[in-house]
Protein backbone atom coordinates (compact mmCIF):
# COMPACT_ATOMS: atom_id res chain seq x y z
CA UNK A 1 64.62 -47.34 8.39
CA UNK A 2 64.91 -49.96 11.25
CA UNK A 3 62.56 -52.67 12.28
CA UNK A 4 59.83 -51.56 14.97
CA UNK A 5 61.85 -51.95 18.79
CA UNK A 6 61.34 -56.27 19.31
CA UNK A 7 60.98 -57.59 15.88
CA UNK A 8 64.24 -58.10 14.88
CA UNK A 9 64.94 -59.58 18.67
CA UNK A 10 61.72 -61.65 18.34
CA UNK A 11 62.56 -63.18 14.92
CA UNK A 12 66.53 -63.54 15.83
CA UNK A 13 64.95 -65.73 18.63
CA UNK A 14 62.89 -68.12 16.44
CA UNK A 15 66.02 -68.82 14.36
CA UNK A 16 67.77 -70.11 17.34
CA UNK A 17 64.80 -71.07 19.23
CA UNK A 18 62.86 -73.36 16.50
CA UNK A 19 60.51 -75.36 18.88
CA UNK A 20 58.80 -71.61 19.83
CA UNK A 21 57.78 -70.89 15.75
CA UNK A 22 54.83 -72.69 16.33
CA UNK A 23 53.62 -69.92 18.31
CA UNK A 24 53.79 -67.63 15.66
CA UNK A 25 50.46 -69.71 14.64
CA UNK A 26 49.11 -70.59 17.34
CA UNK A 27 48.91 -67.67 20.11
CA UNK A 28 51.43 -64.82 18.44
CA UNK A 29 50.42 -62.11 21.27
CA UNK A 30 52.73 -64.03 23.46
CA UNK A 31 55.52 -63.38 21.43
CA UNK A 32 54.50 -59.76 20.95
CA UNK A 33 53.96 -59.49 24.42
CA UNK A 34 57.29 -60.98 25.39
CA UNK A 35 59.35 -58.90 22.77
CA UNK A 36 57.18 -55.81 23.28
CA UNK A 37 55.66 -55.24 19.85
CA UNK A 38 54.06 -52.26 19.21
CA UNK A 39 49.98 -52.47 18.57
CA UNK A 40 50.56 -51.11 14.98
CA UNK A 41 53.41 -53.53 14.02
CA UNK A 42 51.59 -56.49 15.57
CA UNK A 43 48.54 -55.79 12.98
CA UNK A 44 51.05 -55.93 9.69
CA UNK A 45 53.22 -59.20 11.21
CA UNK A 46 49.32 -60.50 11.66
CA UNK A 47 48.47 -60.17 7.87
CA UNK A 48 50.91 -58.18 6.37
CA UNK A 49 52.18 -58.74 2.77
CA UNK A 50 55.73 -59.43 2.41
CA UNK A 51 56.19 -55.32 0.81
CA UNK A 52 53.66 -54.33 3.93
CA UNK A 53 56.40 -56.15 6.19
CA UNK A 54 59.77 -54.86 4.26
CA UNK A 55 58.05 -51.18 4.62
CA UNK A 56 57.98 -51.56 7.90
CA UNK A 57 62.01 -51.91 7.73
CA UNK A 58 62.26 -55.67 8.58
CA UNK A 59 65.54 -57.12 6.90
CA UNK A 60 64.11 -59.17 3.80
CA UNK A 61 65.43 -62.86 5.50
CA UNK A 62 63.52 -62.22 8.29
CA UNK A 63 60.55 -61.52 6.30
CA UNK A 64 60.36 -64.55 4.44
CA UNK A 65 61.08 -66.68 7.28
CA UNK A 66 57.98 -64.68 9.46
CA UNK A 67 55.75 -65.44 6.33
CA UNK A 68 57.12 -69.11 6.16
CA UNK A 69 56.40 -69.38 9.99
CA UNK A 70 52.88 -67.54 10.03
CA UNK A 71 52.28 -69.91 7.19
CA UNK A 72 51.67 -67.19 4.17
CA UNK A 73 53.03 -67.05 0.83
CA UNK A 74 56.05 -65.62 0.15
CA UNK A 75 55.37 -64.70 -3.57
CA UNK A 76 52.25 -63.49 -5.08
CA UNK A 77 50.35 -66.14 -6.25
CA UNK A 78 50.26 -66.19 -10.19
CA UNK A 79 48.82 -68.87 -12.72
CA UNK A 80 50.70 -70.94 -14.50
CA UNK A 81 49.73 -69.93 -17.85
CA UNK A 82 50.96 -66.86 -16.85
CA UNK A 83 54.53 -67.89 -18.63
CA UNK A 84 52.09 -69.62 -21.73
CA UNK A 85 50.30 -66.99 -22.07
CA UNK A 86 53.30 -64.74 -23.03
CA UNK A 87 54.53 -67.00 -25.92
């Protein structure tokens, strides 16, 4: 499975363009706009989880670097005494 048509274009321009990954904040629709995101993949690059994104058939770099961009975790957030707990 391949990325939704734009994504992959969209995200291969933030690498090279890094003053426009602010945008992926601040007003995302013009990116989606520009790169012609479908309606359904705009709501799962919105809020998505990083599975939520890879199921959607984004390479798995470009899915970290969206959530780095958009400002969401990468990982699951776990507790520390997560690893304590198991001893």
């Amino acid at each position: 499975m391949s990325a939704p048509a734009g994504v992959t274009a969209m995200i291969e321009h933030l690498v090279r363009h890094p003053d426009e990954r602010a945008l992926v904040k601040s007003d995302p629709d013009a990116l989606f706009d520009r790169f012609g995101i479908a309606p359904d993949a705009r709501e799962v690059l919105r809020s998505g989880s990083r599975d939520e994104l890879s199921h959607l058939g984004i390479h798995g770099n470009y899915v970290i670097k969206w959530l780095i961009w958009s400002g969401r975790p990468t990982l699951p957030f776990f507790a520390m005494s997560h690893f304590f707990d198991r001893r």
